[in-house]
N, C-alpha and C. Protein backbone atom coordinates (compact mmCIF):
# COMPACT_ATOMS: atom_id res chain seq x y z
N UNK A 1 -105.50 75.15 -52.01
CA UNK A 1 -104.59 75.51 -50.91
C UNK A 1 -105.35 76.19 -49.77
N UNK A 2 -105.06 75.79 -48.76
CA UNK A 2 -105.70 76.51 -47.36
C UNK A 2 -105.17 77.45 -46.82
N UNK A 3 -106.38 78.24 -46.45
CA UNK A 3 -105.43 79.82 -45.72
C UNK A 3 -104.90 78.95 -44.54
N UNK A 4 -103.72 79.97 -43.84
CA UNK A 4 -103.16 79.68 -42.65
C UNK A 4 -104.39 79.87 -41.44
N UNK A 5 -104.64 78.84 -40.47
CA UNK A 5 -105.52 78.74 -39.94
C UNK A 5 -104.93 79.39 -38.48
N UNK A 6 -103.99 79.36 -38.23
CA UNK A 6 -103.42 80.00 -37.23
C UNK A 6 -103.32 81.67 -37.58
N UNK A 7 -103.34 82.04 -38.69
CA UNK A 7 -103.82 83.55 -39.05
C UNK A 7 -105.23 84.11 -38.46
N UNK A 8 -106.27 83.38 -39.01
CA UNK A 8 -107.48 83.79 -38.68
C UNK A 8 -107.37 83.58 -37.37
N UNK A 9 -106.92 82.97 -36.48
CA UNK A 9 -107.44 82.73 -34.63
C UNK A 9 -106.77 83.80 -34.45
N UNK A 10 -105.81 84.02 -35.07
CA UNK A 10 -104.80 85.12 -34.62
C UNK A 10 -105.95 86.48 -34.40
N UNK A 11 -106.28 86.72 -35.79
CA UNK A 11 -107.42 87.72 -36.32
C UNK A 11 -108.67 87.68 -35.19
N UNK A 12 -109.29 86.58 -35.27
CA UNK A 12 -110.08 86.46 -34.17
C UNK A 12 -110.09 86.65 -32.89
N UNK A 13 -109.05 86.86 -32.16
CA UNK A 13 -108.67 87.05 -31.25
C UNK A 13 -108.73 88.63 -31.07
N UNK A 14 -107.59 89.13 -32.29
CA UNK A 14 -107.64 90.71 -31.82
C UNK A 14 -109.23 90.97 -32.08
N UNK A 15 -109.85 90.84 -32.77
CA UNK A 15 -111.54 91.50 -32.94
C UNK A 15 -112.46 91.00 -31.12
N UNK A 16 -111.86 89.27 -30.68
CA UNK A 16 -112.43 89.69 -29.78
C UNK A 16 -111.90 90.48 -28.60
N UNK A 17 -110.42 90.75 -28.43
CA UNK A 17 -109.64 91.65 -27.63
C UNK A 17 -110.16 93.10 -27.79
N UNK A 18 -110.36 93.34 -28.61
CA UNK A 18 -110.85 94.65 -29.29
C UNK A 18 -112.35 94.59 -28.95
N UNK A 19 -113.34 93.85 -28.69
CA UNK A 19 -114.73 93.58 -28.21
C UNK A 19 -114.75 93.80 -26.79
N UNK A 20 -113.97 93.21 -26.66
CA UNK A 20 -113.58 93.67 -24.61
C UNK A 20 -113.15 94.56 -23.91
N UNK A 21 -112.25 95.01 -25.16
CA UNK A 21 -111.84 96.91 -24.28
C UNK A 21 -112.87 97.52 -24.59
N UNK A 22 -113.97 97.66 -25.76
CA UNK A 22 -114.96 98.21 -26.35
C UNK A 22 -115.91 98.09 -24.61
N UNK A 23 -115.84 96.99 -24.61
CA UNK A 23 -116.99 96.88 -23.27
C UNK A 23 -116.57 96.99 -22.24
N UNK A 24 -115.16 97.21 -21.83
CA UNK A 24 -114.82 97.86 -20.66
C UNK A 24 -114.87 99.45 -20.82
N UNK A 25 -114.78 99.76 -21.95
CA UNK A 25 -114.58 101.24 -21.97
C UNK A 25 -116.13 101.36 -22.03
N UNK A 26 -117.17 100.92 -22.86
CA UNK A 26 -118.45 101.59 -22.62
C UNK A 26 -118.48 101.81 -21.13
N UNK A 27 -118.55 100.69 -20.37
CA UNK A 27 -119.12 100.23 -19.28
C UNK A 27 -118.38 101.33 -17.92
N UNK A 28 -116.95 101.69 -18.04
CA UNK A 28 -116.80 102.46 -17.23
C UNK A 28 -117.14 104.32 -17.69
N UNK A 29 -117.45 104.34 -19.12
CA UNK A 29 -118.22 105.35 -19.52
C UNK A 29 -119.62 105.65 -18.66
N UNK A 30 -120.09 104.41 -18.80
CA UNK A 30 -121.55 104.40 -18.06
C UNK A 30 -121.69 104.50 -16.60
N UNK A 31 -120.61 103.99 -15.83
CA UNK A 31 -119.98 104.32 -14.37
C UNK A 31 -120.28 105.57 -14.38
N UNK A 32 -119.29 106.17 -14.81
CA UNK A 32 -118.57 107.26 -14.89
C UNK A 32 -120.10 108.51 -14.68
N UNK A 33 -120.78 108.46 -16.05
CA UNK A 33 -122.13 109.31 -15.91
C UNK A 33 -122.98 108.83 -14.84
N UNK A 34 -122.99 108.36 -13.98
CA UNK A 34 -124.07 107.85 -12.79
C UNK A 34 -123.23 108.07 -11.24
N UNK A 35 -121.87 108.31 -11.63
CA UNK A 35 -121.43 108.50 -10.27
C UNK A 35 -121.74 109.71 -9.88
């Protein structure tokens, strides 16, 4: 039987949604100390 494949994109998605606030938040961290 196969996992639900629409689960994992699901999954995949929040980890990379969650990768992107990660790098917006470093990145205006790093702003932030140089202004």
């Amino acid at each position: 039987r196969q996992k639900h494949p629409k689960l994992f994109e699901k999954q995949r998605l929040c980890t990379y949604e969650e990768l992107k606030q990660r790098a917006v938040y470093y990145c205006s961290a790093h702003l932030t100390i140089h202004m």
